[in-house]
Protein backbone atom coordinates (compact mmCIF):
# COMPACT_ATOMS: atom_id res chain seq x y z
CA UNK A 1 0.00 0.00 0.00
CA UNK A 2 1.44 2.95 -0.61
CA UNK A 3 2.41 5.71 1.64
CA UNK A 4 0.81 9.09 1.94
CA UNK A 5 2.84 12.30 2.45
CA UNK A 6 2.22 14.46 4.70
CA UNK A 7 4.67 17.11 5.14
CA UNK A 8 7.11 19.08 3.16
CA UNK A 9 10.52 19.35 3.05
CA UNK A 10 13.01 20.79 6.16
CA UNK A 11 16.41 21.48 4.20
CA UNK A 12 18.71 22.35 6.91
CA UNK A 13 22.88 21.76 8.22
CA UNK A 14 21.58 18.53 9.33
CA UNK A 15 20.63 17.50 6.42
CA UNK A 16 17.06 17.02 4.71
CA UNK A 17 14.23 15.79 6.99
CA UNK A 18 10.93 13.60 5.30
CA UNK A 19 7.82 12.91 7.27
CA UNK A 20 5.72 10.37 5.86
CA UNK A 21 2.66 8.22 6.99
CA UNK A 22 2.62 4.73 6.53
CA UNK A 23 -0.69 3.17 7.49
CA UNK A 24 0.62 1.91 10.50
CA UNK A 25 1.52 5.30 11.92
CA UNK A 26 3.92 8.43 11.87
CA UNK A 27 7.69 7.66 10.90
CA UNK A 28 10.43 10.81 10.84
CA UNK A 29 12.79 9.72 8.53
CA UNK A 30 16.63 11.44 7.94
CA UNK A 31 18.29 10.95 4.65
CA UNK A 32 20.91 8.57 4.87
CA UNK A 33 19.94 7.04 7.92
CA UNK A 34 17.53 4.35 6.56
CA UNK A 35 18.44 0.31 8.21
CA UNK A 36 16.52 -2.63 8.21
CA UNK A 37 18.53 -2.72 11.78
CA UNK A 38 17.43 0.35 13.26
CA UNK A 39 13.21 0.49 11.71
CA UNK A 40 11.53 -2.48 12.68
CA UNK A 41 9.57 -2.44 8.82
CA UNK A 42 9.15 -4.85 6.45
CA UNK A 43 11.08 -5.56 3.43
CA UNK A 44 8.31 -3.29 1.05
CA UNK A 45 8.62 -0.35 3.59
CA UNK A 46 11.78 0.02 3.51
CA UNK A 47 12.19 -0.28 0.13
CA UNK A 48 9.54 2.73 -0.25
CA UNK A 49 11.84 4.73 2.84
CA UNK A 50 14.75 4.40 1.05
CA UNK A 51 13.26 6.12 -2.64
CA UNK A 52 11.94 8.57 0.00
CA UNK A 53 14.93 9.48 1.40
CA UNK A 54 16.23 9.65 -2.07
CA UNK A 55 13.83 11.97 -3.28
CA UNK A 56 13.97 14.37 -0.43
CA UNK A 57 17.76 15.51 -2.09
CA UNK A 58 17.69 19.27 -3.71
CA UNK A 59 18.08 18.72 -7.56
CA UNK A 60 20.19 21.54 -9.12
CA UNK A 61 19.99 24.01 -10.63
CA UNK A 62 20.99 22.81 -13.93
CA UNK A 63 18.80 19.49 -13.23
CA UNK A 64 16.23 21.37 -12.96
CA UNK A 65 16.11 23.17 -15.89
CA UNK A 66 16.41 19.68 -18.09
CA UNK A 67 13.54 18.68 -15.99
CA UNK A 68 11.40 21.46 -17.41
CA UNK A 69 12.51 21.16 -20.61
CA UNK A 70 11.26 17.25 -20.42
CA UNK A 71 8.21 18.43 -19.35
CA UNK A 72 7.58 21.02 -21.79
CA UNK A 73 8.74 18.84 -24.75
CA UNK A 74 6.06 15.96 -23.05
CA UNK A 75 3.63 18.41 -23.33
CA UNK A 76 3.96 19.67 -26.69
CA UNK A 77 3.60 16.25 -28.16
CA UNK A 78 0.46 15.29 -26.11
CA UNK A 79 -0.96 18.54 -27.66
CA UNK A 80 -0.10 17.58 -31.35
CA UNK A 81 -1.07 14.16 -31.08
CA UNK A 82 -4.90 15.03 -29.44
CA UNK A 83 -4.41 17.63 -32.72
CA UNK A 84 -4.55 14.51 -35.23
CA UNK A 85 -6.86 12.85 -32.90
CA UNK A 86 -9.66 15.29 -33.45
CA UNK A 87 -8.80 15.90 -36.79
CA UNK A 88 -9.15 12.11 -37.68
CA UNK A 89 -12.83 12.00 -35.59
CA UNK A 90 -13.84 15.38 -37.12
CA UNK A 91 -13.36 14.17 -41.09
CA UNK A 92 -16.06 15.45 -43.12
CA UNK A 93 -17.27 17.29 -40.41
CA UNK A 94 -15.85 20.76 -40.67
CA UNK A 95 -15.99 22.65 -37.42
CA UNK A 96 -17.89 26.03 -37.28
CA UNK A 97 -19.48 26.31 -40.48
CA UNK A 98 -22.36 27.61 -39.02
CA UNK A 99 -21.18 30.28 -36.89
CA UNK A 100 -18.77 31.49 -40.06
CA UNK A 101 -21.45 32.07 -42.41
CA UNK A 102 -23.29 33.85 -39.39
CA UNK A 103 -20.32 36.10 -38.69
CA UNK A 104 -19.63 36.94 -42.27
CA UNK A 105 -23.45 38.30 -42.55
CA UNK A 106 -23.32 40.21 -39.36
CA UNK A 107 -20.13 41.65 -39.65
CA UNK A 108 -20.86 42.82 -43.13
CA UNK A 109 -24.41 44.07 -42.42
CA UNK A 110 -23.32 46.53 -39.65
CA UNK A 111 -19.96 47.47 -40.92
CA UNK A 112 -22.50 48.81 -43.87
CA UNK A 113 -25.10 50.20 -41.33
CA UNK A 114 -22.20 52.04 -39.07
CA UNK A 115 -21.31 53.73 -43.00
CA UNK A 116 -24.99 54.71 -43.48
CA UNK A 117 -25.34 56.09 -39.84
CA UNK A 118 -22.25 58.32 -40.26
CA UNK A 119 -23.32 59.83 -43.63
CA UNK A 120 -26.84 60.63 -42.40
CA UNK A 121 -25.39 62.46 -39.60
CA UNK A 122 -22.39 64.09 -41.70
CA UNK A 123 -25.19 65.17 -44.24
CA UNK A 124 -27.45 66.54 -41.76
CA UNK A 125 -30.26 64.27 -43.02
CA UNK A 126 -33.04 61.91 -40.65
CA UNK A 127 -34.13 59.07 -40.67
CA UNK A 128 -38.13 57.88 -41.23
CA UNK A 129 -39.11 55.08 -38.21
CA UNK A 130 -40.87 52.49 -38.98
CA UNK A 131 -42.21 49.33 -36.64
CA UNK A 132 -42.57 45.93 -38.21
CA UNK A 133 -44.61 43.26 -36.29
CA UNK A 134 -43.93 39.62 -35.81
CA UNK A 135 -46.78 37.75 -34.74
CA UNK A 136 -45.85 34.18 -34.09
CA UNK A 137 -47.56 31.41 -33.49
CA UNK A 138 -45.75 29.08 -31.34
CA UNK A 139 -45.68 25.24 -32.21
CA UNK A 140 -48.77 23.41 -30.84
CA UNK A 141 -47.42 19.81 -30.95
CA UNK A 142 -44.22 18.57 -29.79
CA UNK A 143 -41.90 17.21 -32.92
CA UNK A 144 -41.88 13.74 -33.62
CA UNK A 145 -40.47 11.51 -30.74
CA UNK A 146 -37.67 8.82 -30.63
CA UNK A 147 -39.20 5.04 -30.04
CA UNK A 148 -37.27 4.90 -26.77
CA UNK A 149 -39.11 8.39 -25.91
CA UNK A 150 -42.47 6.64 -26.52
CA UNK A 151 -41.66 3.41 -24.37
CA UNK A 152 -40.76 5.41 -21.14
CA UNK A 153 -43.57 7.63 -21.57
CA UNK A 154 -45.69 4.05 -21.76
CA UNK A 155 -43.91 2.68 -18.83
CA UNK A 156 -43.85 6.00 -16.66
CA UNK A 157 -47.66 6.29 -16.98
CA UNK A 158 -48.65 2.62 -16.31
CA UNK A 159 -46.34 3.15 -13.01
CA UNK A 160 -48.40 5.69 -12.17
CA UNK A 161 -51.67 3.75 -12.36
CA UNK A 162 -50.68 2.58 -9.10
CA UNK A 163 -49.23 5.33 -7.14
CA UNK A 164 -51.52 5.37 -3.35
CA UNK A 165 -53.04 2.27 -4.24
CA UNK A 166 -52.41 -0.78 -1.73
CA UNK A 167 -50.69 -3.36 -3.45
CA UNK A 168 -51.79 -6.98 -2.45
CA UNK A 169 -49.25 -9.11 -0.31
CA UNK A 170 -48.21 -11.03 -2.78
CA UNK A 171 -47.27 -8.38 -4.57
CA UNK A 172 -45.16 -6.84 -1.84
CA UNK A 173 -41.67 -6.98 -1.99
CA UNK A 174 -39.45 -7.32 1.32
CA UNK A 175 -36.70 -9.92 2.20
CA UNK A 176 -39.36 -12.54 3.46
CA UNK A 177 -40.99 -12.71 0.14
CA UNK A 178 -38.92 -13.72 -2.93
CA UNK A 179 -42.17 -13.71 -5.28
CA UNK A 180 -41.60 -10.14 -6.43
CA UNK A 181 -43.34 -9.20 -9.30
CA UNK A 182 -46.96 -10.39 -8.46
CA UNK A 183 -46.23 -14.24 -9.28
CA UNK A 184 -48.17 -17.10 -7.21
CA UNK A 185 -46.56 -20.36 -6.63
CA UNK A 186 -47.60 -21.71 -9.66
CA UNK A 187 -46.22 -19.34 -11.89
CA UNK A 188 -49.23 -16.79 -12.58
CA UNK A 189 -50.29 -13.66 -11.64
CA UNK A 190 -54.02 -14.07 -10.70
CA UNK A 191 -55.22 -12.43 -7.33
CA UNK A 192 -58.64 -12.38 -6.09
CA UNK A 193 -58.42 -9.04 -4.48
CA UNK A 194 -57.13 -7.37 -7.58
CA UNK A 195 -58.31 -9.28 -10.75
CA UNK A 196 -56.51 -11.56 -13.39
CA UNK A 197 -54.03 -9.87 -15.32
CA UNK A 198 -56.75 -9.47 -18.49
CA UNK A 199 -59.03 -7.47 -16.15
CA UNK A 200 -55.90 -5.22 -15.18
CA UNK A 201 -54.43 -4.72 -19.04
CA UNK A 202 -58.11 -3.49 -19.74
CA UNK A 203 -58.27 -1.25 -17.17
CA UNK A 204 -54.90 0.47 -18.27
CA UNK A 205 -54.67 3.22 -20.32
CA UNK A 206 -52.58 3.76 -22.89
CA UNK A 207 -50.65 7.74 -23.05
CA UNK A 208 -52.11 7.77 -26.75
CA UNK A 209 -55.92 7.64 -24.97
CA UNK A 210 -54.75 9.29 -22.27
CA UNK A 211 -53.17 12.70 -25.08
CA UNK A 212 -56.36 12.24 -26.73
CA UNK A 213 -58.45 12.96 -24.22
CA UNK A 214 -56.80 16.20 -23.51
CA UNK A 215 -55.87 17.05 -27.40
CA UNK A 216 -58.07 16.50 -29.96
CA UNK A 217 -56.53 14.76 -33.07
CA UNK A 218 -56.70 17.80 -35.24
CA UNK A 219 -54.56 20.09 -32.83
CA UNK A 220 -52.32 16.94 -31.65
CA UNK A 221 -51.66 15.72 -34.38
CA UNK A 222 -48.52 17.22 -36.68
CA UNK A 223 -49.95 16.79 -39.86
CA UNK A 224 -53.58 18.71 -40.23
CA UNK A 225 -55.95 19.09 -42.92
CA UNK A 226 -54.83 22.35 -43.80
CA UNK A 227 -51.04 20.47 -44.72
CA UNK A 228 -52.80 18.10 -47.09
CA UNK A 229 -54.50 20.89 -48.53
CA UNK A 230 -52.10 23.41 -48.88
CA UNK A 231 -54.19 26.01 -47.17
CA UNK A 232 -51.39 29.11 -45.95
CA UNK A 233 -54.19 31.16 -44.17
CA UNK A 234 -54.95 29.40 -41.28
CA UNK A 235 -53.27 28.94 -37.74
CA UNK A 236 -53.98 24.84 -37.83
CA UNK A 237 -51.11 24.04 -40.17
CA UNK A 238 -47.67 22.67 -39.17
CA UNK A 239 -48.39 22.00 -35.81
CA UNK A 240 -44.46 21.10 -35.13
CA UNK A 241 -43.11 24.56 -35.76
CA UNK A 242 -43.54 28.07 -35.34
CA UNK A 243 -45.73 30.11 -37.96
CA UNK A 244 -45.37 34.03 -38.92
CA UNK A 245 -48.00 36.35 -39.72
CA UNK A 246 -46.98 37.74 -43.15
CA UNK A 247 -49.02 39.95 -45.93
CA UNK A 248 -49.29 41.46 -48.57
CA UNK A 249 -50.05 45.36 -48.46
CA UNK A 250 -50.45 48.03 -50.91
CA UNK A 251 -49.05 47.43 -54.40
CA UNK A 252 -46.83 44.93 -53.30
CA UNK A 253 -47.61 41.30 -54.58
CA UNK A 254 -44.55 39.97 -52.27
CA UNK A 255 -45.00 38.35 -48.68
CA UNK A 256 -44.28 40.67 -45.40
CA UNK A 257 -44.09 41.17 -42.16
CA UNK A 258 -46.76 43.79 -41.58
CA UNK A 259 -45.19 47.55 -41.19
CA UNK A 260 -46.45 50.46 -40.11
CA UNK A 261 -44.82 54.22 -39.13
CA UNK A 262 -44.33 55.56 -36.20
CA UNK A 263 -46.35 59.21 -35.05
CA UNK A 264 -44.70 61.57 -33.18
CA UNK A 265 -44.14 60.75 -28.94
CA UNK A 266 -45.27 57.61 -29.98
CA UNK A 267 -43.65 54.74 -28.38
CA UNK A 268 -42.47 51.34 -30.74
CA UNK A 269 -44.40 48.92 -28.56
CA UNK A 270 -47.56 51.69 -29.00
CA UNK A 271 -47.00 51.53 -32.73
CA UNK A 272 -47.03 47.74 -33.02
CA UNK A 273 -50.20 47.49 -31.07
CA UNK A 274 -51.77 50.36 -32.76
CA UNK A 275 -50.66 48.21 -36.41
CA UNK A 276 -52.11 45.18 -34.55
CA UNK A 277 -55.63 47.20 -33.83
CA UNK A 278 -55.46 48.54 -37.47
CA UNK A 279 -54.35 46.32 -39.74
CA UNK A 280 -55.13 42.62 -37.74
CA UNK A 281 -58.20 43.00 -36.13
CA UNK A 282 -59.75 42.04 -32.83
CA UNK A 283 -60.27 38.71 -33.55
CA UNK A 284 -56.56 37.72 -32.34
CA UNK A 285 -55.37 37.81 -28.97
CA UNK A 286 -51.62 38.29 -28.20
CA UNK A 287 -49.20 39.10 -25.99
CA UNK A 288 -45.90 40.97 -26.28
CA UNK A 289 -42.80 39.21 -24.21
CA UNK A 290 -40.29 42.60 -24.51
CA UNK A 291 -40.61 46.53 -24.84
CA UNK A 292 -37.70 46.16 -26.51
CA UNK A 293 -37.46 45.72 -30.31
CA UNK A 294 -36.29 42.22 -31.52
CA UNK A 295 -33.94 43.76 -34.15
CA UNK A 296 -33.36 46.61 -36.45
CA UNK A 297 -32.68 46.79 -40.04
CA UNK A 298 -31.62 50.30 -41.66
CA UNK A 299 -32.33 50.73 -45.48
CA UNK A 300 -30.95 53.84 -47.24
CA UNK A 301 -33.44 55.69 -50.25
CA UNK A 302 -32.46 54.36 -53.75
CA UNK A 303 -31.20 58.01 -54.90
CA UNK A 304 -29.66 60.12 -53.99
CA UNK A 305 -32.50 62.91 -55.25
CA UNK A 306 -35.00 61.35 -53.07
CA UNK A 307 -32.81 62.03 -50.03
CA UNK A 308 -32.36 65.66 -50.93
CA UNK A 309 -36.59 65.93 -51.65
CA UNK A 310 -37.30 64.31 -48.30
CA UNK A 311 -34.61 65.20 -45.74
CA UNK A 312 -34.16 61.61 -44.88
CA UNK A 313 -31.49 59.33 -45.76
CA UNK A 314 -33.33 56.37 -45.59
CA UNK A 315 -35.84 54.34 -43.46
CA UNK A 316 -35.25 52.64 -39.75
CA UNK A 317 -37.50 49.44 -38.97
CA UNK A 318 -37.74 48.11 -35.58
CA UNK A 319 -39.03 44.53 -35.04
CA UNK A 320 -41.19 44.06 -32.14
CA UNK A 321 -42.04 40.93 -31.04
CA UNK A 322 -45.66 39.72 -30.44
CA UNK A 323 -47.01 35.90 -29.53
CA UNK A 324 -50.16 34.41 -30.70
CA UNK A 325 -52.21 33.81 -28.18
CA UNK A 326 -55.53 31.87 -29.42
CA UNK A 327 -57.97 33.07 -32.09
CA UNK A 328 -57.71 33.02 -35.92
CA UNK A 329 -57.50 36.13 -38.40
CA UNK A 330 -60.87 36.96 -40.96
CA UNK A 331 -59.97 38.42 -44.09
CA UNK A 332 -62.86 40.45 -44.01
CA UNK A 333 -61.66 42.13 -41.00
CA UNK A 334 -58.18 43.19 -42.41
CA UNK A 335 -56.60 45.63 -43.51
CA UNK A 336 -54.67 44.20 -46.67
CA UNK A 337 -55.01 42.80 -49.85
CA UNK A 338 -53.82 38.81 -48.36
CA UNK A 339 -52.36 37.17 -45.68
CA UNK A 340 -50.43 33.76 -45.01
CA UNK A 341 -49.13 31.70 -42.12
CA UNK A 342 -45.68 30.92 -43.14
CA UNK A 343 -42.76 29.25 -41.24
CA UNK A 344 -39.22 30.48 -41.44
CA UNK A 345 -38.07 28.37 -43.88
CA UNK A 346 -41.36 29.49 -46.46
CA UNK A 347 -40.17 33.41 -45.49
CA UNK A 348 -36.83 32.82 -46.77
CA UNK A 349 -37.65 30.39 -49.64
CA UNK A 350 -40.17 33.22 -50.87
CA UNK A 351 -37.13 36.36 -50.37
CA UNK A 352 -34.98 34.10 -52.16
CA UNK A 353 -37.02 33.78 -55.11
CA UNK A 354 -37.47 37.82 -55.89
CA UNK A 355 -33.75 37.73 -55.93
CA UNK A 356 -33.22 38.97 -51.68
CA UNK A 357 -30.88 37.20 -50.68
CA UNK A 358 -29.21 39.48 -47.91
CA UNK A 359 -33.17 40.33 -46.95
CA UNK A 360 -33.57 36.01 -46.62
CA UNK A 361 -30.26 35.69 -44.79
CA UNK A 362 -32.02 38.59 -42.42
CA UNK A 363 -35.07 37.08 -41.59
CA UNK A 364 -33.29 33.54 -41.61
CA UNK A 365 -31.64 34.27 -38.27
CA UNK A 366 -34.13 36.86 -36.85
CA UNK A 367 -36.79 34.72 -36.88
């Protein structure tokens, strides 16, 4: 067994003095004075005194510096050889593609906004403030689940079918009954005061009955009426993800987020509810999780004429964030020419195809 240190070093005229504790007790030990004679060990613990003693001599200076170097040079190779390690386990799976293509977006996109921001203000020209609403819908049904998911789920809730419910005997477990498990003597698991096991599987209930009796099967489900259909203006369509309000307003044929300006002393959360109020309708209920705009995109005016006519350099739009809360939207009662529940992937599918690509890229990690 091997010893356990418990003090340092003493280096002193009489030379260097080791404490260690062996697990039958305290022994002070002096360099050089180590004897079978003298200690009343065993062969093993003297053997382990002796490399003690050893140890406890001052390397110098010189010594120590090859030591170091060792142990640098160790280092270094253990760090280039975990280097082809990963790169082996990593082929053909680049690391942080992701997070590049994101950086080179964001990067560019406010270098270019910082550019438009300091010409505005060198010109002496404003800026028109708009508010742009997103009104999601949150996913309604959870995606689709992993076989193992659905057996614990079926195990968990026929555990629970007997939670405060006293068991019979038999089916008590404790150290004078081996029979755990419910089995009789003669290998079944029929009890009078409980039922024969048919009785008891008809009496469970599935989680399947159990979701549907809480969910109906057209809100549960993942895949509505509305999918097979293709129908993009109603609420009960993918049920896995989120869905965004979009339209299409004024003599624009292209899919939106709705926008409207801002008044004077008006706040941005005021203007979204007042575009809500205008342009939605009351048949939606929502909430808003933030004052505080989800992003901001600055566009500049095409010419440089229509800055000089207007005073502004361009146009400001703050994205406020509002959640879907239950209802659906009327046509009748809206402001604009169409509207369309689409998910993120539809939003940047549809910028993509009227040639938007930074305006896709945009949306793509906004939303």
């Amino acid at each position: 067994m091997q010893p356990i240190l418990s003090a340092a070093y003493a280096i002193g005229r009489s030379g260097p003095r080791l404490a260690a504790r062996f697990p039958s007790g305290r022994l002070a030990l002096t360099a050089g004075s180590v004897d079978e004679s003298v200690f009343r060990m065993n062969r093993s613990q003297t053997i382990v005194a002796r490399n003690l003693a050893t140890t406890a001599k001052e390397m110098s200076y010189f010594e120590k510096k090859k030591a170091l170097k060792e142990e640098r040079r160790k280092n270094f190779h253990e760090r280039e050889e975990r280097k082809e390690r990963v790169k082996v386990r990593r082929e053909g799976r680049p690391m942080n593609v992701m997070r590049n293509e994101f950086r080179s977006f964001f990067v560019a996109k406010e270098v270019n906004e910082s550019r438009m921001d300091r010409v505005a203000r060198r010109e002496g020209k404003g800026w028109k403030v708009n508010v742009a609403v997103i009104l999601e819908r949150e996913n309604v049904a959870l995606p689709t689940r992993e076989p193992w998911e659905v057996a614990y789920d079926e195990l968990e809730k026929h555990l629970e079918q007997y939670k405060g419910r006293e068991l019979p005997d038999i089916w008590k477990y404790g150290p004078s009954n081996d029979n755990f498990g419910g089995m009789d003597d003669d290998g079944d698991d029929d009890d009078e005061s409980f039922g024969t096991s048919t009785k008891k599987k008809e009496a469970r209930k599935t989680i399947q009955e159990i979701h549907e009796e809480f969910y109906p099967p057209d809100i549960f489900e993942e895949t509505t009426e509305a999918d097979l259909s293709g129908d993009i203006r109603t609420i009960n369509r993918k049920q896995g993800s989120s869905l965004f309000l979009v339209v299409k307003d004024g003599d624009s044929d292209q899919w939106r987020l709705p926008v409207v300006d801002v008044q004077e002393d008006e706040t941005l959360l005021a203007a979204g509810r007042r575009l809500m109020e205008e342009k939605v309708g009351p048949s939606v209920e929502y909430w808003c999780p933030s004052r505080a705009p989800w992003s901001v995109e600055l566009t500049a005016l095409p010419s440089e004429e229509e800055r000089t006519k207007t005073g502004l350099y361009g146009t400001k739009t703050f994205f406020m964030k509002f959640v879907h809360w239950e209802g659906d939207l009327v046509k009748d009662s809206l402001a604009v020419k169409d509207f369309a529940w689409l998910d993120k992937d539809e939003i940047t599918a549809h910028l993509r195809e009227v040639g938007e690509e930074n305006a896709a890229k945009f949306h793509h990690y906004m939303l």
